[in-house]
Protein backbone atom coordinates (compact mmCIF):
# COMPACT_ATOMS: atom_id res chain seq x y z
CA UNK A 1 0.00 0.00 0.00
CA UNK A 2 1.67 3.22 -0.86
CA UNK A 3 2.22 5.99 1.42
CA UNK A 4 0.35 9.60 0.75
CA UNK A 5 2.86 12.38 1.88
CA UNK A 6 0.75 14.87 3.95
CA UNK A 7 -0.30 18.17 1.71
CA UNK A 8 1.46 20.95 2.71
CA UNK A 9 0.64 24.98 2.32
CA UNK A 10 2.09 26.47 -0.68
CA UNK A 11 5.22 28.33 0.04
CA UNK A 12 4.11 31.64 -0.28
CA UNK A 13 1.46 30.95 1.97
CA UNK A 14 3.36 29.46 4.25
CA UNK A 15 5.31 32.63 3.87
CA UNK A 16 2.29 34.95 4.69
CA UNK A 17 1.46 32.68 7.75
CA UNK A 18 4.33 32.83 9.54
CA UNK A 19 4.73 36.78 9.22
CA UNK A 20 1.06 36.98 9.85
CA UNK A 21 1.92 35.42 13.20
CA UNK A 22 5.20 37.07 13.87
CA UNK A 23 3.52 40.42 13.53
CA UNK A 24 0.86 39.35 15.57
CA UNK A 25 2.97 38.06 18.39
CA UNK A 26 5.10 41.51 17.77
CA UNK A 27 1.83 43.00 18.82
CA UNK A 28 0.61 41.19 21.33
CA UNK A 29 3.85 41.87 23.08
CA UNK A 30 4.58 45.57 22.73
CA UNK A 31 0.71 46.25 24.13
CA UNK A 32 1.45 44.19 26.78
CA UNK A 33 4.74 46.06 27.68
CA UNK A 34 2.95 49.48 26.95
CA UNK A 35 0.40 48.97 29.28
CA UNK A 36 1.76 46.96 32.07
CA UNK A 37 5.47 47.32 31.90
CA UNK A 38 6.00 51.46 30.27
CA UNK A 39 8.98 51.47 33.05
CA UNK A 40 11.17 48.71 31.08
CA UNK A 41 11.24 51.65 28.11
CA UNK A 42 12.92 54.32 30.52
CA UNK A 43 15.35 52.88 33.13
CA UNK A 44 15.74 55.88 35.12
CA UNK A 45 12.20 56.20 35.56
CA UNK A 46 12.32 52.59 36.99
CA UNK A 47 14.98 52.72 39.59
CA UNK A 48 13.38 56.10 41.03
CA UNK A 49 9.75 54.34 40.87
CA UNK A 50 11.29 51.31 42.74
CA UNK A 51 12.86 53.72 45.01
CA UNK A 52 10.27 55.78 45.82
CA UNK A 53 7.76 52.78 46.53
CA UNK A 54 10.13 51.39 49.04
CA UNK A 55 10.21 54.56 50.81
CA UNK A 56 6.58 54.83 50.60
CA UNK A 57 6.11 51.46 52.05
CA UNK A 58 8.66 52.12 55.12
CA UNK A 59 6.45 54.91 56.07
CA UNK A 60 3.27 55.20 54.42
CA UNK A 61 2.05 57.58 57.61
CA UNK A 62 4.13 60.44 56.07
CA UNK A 63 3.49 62.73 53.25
CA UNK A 64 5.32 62.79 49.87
CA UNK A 65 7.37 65.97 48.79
CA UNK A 66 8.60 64.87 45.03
CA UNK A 67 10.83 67.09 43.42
CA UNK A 68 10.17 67.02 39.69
CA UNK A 69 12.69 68.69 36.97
CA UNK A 70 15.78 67.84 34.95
CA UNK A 71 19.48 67.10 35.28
CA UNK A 72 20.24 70.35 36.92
CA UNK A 73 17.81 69.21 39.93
CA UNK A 74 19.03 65.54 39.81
CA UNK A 75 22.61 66.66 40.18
CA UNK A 76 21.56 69.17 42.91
CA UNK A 77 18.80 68.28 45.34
CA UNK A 78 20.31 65.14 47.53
CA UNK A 79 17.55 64.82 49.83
CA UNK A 80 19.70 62.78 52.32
CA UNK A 81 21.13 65.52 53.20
CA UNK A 82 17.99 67.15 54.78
CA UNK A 83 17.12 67.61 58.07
CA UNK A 84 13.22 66.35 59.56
CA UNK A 85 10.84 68.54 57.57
CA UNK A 86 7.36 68.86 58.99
CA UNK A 87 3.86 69.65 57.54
CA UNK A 88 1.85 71.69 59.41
CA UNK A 89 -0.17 68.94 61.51
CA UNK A 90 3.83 68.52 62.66
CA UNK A 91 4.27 65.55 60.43
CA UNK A 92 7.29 64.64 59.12
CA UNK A 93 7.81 64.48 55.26
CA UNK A 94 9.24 62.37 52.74
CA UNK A 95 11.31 64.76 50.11
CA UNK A 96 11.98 62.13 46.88
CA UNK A 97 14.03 63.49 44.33
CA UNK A 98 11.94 62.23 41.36
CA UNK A 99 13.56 64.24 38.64
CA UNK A 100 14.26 62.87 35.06
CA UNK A 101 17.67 63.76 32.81
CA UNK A 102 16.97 65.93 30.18
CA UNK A 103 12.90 66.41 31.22
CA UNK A 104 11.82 69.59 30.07
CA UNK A 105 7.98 70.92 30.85
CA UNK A 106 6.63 67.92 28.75
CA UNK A 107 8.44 65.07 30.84
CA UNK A 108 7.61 66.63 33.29
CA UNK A 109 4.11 66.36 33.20
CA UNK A 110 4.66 62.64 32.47
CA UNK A 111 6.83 62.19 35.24
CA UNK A 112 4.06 63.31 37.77
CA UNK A 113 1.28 61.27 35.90
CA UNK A 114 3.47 58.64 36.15
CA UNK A 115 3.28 58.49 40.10
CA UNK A 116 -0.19 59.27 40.22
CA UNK A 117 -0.77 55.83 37.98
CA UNK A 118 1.84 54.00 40.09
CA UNK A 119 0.07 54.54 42.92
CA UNK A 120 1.57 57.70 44.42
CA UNK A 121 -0.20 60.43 46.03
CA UNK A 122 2.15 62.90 46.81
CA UNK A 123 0.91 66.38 49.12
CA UNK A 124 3.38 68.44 47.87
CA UNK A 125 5.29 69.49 44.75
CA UNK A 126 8.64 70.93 44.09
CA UNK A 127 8.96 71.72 40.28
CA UNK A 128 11.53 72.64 38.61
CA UNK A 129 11.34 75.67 35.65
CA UNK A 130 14.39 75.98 33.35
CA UNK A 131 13.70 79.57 31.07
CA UNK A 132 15.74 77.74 28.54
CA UNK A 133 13.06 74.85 28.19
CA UNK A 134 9.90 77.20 27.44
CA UNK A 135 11.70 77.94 24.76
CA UNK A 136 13.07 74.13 23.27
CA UNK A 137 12.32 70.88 24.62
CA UNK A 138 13.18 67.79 22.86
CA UNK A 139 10.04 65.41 22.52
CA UNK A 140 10.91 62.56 25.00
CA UNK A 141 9.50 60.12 22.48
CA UNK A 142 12.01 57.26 23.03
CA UNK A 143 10.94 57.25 27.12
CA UNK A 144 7.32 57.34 26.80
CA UNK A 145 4.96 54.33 26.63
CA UNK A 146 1.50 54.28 24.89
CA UNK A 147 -0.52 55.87 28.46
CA UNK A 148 1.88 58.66 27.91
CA UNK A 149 1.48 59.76 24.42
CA UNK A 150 -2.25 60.97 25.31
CA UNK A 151 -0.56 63.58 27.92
CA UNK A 152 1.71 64.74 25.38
CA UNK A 153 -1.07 65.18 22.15
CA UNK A 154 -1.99 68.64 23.31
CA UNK A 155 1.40 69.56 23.57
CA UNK A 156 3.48 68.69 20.33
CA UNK A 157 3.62 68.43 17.07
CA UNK A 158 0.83 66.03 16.08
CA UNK A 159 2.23 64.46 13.21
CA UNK A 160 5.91 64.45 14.61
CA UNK A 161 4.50 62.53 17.81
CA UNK A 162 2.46 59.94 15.75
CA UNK A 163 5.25 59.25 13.41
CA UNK A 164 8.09 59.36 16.13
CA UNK A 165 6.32 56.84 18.30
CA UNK A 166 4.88 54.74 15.53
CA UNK A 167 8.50 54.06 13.96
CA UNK A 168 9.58 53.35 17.68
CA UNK A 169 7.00 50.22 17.52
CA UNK A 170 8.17 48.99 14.60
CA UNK A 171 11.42 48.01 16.88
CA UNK A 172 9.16 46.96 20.22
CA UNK A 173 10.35 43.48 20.84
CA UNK A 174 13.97 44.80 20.99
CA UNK A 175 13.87 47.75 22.68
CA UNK A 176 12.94 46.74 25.50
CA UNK A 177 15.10 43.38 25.56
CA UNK A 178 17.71 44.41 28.77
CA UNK A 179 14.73 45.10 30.80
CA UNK A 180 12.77 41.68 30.04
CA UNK A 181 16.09 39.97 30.86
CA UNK A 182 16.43 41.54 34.00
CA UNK A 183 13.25 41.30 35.21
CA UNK A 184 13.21 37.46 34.09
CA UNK A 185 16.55 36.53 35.18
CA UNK A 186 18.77 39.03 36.71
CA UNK A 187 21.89 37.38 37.00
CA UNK A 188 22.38 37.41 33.05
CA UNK A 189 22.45 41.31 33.50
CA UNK A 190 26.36 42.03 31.55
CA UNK A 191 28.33 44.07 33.39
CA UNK A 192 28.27 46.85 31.04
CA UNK A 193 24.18 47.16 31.31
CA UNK A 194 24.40 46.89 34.91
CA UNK A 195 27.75 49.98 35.04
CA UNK A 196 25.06 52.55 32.96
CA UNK A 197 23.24 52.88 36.54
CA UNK A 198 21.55 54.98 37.00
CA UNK A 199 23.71 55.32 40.75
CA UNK A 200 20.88 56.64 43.09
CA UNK A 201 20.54 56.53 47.07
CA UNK A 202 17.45 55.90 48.83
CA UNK A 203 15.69 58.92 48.37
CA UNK A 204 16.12 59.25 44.61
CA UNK A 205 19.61 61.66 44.96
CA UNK A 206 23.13 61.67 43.73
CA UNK A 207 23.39 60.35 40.08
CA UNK A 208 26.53 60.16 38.67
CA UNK A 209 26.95 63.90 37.47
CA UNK A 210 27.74 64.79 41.16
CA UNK A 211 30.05 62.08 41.41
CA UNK A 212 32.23 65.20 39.61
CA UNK A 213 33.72 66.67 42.77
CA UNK A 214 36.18 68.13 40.42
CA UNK A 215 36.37 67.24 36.85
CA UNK A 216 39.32 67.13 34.83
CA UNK A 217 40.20 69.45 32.39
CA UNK A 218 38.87 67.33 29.33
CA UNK A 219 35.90 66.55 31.32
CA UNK A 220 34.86 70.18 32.18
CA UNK A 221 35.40 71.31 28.32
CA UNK A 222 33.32 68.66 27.34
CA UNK A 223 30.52 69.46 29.54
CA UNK A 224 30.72 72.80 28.90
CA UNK A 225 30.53 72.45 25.37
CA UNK A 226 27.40 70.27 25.37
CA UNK A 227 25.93 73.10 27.37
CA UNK A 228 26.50 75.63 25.32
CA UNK A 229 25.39 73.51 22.04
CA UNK A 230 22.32 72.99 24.06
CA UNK A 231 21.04 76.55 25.48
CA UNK A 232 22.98 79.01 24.22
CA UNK A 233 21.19 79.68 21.17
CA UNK A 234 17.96 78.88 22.99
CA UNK A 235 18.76 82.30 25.44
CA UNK A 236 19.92 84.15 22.27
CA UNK A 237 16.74 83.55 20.95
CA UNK A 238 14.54 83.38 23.84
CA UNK A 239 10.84 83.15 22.91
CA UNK A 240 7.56 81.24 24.81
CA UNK A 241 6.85 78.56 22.97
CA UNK A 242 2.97 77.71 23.28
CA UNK A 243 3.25 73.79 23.52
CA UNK A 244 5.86 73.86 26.28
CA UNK A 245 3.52 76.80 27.61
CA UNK A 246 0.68 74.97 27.82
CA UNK A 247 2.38 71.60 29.18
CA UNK A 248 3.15 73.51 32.43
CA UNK A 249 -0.33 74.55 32.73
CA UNK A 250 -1.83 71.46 32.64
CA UNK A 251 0.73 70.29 35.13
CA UNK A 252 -0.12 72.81 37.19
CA UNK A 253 -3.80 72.77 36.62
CA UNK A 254 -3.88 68.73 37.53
CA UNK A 255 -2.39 69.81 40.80
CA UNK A 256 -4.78 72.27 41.76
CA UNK A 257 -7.37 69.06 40.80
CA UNK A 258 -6.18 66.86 42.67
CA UNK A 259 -5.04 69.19 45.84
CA UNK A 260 -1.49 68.62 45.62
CA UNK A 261 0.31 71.56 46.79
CA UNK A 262 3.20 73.20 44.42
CA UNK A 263 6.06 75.46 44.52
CA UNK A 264 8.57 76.19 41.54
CA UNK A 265 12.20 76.50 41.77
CA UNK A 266 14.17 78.43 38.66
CA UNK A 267 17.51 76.66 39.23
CA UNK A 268 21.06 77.67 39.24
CA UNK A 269 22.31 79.04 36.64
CA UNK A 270 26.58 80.16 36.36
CA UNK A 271 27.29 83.77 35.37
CA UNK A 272 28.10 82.70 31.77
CA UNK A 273 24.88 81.11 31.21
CA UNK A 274 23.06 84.22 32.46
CA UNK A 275 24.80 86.08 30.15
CA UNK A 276 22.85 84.31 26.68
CA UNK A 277 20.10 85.86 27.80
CA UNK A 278 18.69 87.88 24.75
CA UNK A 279 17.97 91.33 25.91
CA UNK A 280 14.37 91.69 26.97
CA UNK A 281 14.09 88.10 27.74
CA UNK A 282 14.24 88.42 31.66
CA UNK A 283 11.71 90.84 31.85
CA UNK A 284 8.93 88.37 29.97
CA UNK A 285 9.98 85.54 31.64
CA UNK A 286 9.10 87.98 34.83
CA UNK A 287 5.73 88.58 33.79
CA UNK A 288 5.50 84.99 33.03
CA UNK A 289 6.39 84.40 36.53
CA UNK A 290 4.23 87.03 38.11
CA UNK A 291 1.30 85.13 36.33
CA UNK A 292 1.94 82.02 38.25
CA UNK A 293 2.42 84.03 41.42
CA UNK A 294 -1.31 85.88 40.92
CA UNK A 295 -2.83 81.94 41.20
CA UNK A 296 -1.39 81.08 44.23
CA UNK A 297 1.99 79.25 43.17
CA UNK A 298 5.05 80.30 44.94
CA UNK A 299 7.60 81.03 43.14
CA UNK A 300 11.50 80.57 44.31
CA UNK A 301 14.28 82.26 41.78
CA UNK A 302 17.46 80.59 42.65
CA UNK A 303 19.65 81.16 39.52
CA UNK A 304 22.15 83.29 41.11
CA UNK A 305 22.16 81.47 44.70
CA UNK A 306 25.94 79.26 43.36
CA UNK A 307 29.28 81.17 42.86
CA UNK A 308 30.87 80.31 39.75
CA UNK A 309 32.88 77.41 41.29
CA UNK A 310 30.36 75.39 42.46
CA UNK A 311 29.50 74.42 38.86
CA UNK A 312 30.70 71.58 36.76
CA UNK A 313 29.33 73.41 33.56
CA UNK A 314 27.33 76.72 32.96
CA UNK A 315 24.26 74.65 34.74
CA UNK A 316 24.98 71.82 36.44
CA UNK A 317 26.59 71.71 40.25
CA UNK A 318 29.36 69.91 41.57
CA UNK A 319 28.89 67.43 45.02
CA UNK A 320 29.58 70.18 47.35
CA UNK A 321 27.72 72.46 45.24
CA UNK A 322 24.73 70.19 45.65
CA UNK A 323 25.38 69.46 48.99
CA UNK A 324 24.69 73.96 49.85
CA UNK A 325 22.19 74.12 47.60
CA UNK A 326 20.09 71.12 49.22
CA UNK A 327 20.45 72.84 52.52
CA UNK A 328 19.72 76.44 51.03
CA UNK A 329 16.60 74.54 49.37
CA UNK A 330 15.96 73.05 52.52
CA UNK A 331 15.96 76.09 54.85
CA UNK A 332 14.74 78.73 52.23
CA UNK A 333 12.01 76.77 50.36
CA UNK A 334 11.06 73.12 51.54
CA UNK A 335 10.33 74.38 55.67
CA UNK A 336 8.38 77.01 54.59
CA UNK A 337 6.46 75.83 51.41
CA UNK A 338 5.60 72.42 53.76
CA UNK A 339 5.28 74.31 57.06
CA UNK A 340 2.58 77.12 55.37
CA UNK A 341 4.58 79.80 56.24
């Protein structure tokens, strides 16, 4: 009796099949990392959420200061370095530096959405405004996961965001392939992963920027150089720009919803920095200011509070530049903006 082979698909459809299910599995597994993993897409974001829960769950009975901002703020605020702050029912507080490199008003409305979806309820706000950043901020389209791009729709470039995050997808099974293997088994972490950090203590402070104490010559032209690439034009040219505008109203707006308490902090700036300043700029950004003041938001300029030589670049600070300013911050803003005086 002769044998009948089994029929098999044609090869092009066997073709179309398996892409059909590749693309489908592609799918399936980027929604499911969008919606309950966005952390394994930004790493910093992860360690501070981590962080912050742990601190949350040591002492849920106290109230949650987060500081939100960029770079300039992670290098400066070490909150470890603060002394017992206390509400006014006399309640002590937790200050978490929950800044994010490079966040501008946009990330920064993510980053405190962000805690509110993990969870987070914090009392008070300390945010960070950087003039330079009202006038430029890159879209932070590579950090962001799908429950982020609706809080950033009002505030870009439509087409730019769809297209930006869209082409991002098309790579969403290997973007995120360091944090599946860490979460699934750690110990195959490579050393090189695990030496990017980010380096933070308990409360969310000291990232490797204020590791500088003093940086070498090469390192301090370097920095300096990607600041100036960065902002200097930005000052020279110093204009509002209506999305970045309108992302720090809606920050501020979701505050006042949900009774959170904020204060902003313009932060230290060196005297070259100060100097791109177009003429006329400082007196909008004043009335810009003086706007926030009329609703009830305290405002705190401390661009001018570091000498020259407590910078590592025309914005950044060096460890014992942090280590004044957090105590400055401490005494001159956090006591009073959490004590209501």
């Amino acid at each position: 009796m002769a044998l009948v082979a089994p029929r098999r698909l044609p090869a092009r459809s066997e073709f179309f099949w398996t892409l059909g299910l590749f693309l489908a599995f592609t799918a399936l597994f980027v929604v499911y990392v969008e919606m309950r993993h966005p952390e394994w897409y930004d790493r910093e974001y992860q360690v501070r959420r981590g962080l912050l829960n742990d601190r949350i769950t040591e002492s849920p009975e106290r109230p949650v200061v987060l500081v939100i901002g960029s770079s300039r703020l992670v290098a400066a605020v070490l909150p470890e370095r603060l002394g017992p702050i206390r509400d006014t029912e006399g309640r002590e507080v937790t200050v978490f530096n929950y800044c994010r490199i490079g966040a501008g008003p946009r990330m920064n409305l993510v980053q405190l959405h962000r805690a509110i979806r993990d969870g987070v309820r914090p009392s008070y706000l300390v945010l960070e405004l950087v003039p330079g950043f009202l006038r430029h901020d890159d879209l932070p389209v590579k950090e962001i996961a799908i429950p982020d791009v609706g809080l950033l729709w009002k505030h870009s470039n439509k087409l730019r965001l769809v297209a930006s995050t869209a082409g991002l997808r098309l790579n969403g099974v290997y973007r995120p392939r360091t944090a599946l293997l860490r979460s699934i088994a750690p110990e195959w972490e490579t050393r090189a992963e695990h030496d990017r950090g980010p380096f933070l203590s308990e409360l969310g402070g000291d990232n490797n920027w204020v590791l500088l104490e003093e940086p070498s010559k090469s390192e301090r032209e370097l920095l300096h150089s990607l600041a100036v690439g960065r902002f200097q034009n930005r000052m020279q040219t110093f204009r509002f720009d209506p999305y970045l505008v309108s992302a720090m109203r809606e920050l501020l707006e979701e505050c006042k919803n949900r009774d959170i308490k904020v204060a902003i902090v313009l932060t230290p700036e060196d005297s070259e920095f100060l100097s791109w300043y177009r003429p006329g700029a400082e007196e909008e950004l004043q009335v810009f200011l003086a706007n926030i003041r009329a609703n009830r938001v305290p405002v705190f300029d401390s661009r001018r509070w570091m000498t020259d030589d407590k910078f590592t670049d025309p914005h950044h600070l060096k460890r014992r530049g942090a280590e004044e300013y957090t105590e400055r911050l401490g005494k001159e803003v956090l006591i009073p903006f959490v004590g209501g005086k």
